[in-house]
C-alpha atoms as a PDB file:
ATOM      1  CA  UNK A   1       0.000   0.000   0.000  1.00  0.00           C
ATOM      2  CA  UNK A   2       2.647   1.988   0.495  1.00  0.00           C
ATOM      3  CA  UNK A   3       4.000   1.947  -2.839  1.00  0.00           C
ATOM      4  CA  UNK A   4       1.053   3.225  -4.352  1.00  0.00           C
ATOM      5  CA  UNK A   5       0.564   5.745  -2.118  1.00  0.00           C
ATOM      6  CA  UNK A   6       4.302   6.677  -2.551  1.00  0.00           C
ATOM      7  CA  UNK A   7       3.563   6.889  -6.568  1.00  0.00           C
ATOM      8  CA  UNK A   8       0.723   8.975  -6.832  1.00  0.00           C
ATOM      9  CA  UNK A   9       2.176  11.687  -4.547  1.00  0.00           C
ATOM     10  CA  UNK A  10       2.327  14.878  -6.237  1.00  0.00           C
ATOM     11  CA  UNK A  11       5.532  17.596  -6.434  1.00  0.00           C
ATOM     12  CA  UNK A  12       5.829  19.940  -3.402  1.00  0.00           C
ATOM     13  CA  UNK A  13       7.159  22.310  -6.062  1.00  0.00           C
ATOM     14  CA  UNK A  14       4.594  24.801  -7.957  1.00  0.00           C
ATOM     15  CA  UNK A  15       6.314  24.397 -11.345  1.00  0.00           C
ATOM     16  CA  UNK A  16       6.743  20.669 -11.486  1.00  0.00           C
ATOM     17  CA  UNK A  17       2.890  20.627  -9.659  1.00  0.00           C
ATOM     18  CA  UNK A  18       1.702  22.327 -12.632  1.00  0.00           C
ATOM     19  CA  UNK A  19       3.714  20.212 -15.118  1.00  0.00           C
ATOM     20  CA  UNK A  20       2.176  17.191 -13.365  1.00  0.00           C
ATOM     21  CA  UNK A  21      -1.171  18.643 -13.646  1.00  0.00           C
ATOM     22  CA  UNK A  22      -1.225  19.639 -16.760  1.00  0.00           C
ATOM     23  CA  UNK A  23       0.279  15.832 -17.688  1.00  0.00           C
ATOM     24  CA  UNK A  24      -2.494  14.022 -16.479  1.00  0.00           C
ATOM     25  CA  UNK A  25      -5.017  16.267 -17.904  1.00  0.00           C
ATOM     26  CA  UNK A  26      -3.409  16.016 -21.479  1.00  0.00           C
ATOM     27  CA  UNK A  27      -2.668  12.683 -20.776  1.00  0.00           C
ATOM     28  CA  UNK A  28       0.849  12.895 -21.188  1.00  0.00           C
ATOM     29  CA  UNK A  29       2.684  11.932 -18.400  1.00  0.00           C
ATOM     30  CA  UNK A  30       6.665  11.625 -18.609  1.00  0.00           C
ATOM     31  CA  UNK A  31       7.700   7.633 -18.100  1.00  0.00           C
ATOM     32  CA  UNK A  32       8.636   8.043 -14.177  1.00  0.00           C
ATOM     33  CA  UNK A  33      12.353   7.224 -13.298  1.00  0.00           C
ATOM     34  CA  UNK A  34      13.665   3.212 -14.291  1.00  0.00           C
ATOM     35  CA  UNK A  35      14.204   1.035 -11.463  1.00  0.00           C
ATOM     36  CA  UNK A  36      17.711   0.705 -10.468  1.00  0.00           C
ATOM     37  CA  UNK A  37      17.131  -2.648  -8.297  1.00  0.00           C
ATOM     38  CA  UNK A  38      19.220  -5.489  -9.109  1.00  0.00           C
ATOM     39  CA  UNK A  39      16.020  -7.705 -10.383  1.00  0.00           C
ATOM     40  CA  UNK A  40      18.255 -11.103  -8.998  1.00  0.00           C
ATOM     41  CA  UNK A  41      18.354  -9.618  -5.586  1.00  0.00           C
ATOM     42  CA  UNK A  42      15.080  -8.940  -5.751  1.00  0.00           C
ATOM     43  CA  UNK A  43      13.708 -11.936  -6.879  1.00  0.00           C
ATOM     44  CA  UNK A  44      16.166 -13.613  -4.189  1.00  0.00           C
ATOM     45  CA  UNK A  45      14.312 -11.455  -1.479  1.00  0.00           C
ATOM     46  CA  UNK A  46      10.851 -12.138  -2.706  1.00  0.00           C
ATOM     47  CA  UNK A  47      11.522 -15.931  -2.667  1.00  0.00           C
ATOM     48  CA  UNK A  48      13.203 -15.633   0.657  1.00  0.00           C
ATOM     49  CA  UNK A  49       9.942 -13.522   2.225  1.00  0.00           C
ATOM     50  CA  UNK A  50       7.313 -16.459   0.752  1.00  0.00           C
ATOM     51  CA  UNK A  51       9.119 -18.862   2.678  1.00  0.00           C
ATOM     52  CA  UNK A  52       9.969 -16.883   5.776  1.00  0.00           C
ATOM     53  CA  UNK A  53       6.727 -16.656   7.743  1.00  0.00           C
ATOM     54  CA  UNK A  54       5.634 -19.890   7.200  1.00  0.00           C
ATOM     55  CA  UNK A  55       8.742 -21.894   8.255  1.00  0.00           C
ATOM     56  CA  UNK A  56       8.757 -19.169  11.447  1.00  0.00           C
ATOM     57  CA  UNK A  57       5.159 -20.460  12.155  1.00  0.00           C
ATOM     58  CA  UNK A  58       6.087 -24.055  11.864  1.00  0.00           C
ATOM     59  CA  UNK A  59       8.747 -23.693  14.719  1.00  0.00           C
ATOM     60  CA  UNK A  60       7.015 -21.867  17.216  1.00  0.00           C
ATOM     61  CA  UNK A  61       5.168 -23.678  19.951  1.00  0.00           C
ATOM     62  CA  UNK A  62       1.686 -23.048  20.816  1.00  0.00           C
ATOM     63  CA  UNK A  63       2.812 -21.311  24.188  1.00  0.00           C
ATOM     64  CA  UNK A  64       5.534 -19.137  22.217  1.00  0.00           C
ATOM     65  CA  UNK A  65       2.828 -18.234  19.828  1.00  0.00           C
ATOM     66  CA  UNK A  66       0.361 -17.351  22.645  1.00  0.00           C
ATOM     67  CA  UNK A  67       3.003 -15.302  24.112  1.00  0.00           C
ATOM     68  CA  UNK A  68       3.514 -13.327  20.948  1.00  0.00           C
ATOM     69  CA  UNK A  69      -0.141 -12.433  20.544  1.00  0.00           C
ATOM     70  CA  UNK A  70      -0.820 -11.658  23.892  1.00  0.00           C
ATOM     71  CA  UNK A  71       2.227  -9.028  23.906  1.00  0.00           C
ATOM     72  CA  UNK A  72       0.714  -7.980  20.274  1.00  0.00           C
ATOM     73  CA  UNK A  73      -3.210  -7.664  21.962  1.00  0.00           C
ATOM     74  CA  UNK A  74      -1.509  -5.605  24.999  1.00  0.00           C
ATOM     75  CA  UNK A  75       0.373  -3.263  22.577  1.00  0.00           C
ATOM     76  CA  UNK A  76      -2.580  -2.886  20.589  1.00  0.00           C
ATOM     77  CA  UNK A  77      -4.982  -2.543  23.266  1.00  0.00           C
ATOM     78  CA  UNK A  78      -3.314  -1.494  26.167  1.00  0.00           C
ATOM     79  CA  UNK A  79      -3.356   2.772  24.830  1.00  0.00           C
ATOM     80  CA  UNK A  80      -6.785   2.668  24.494  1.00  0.00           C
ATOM     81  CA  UNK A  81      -7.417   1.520  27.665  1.00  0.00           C
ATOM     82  CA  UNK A  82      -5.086   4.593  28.934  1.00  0.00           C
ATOM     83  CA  UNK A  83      -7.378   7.276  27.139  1.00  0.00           C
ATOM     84  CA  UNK A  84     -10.477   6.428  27.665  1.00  0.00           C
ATOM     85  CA  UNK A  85     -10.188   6.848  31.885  1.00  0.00           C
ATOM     86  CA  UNK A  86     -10.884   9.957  33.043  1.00  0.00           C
END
């Protein structure tokens, strides 16, 4: 989600705003910049990532894994809890 966001931010300066502006009403928008990432690292990563969080999940115990959520329900929970008292 991030990288969307991250591509459909506009300029923060007024001339290139107005360039971008007038792009996308004319419909034509300059090719943005290439990628520069090494596509076998990243296909290395990506393949890493797939097999990362299940093979994490298959070694932890059902206490370690109750552990984790409770600590992830406190976090989550816990500031709410602090605001709403008066």
């Amino acid at each position: 989600m991030l990288e969307r966001l991250a591509k459909n931010k506009k300029p923060t300066d007024l001339n290139a705003l107005a360039a971008a502006i007038v792009g996308e009403a004319t419909g034509e928008t300059p090719p943005g910049p290439p990628d520069e990432r090494d596509r076998a690292a990243v296909a290395l990563g990506r393949k890493g990532g797939a097999k990362g969080g299940p093979a994490r999940a298959a070694s932890l115990t059902p206490e370690r894994r109750r552990e984790i959520a409770q600590k992830a329900a406190a976090a989550r929970w816990g500031k709410a809890d602090e605001t709403t008292e008066p």
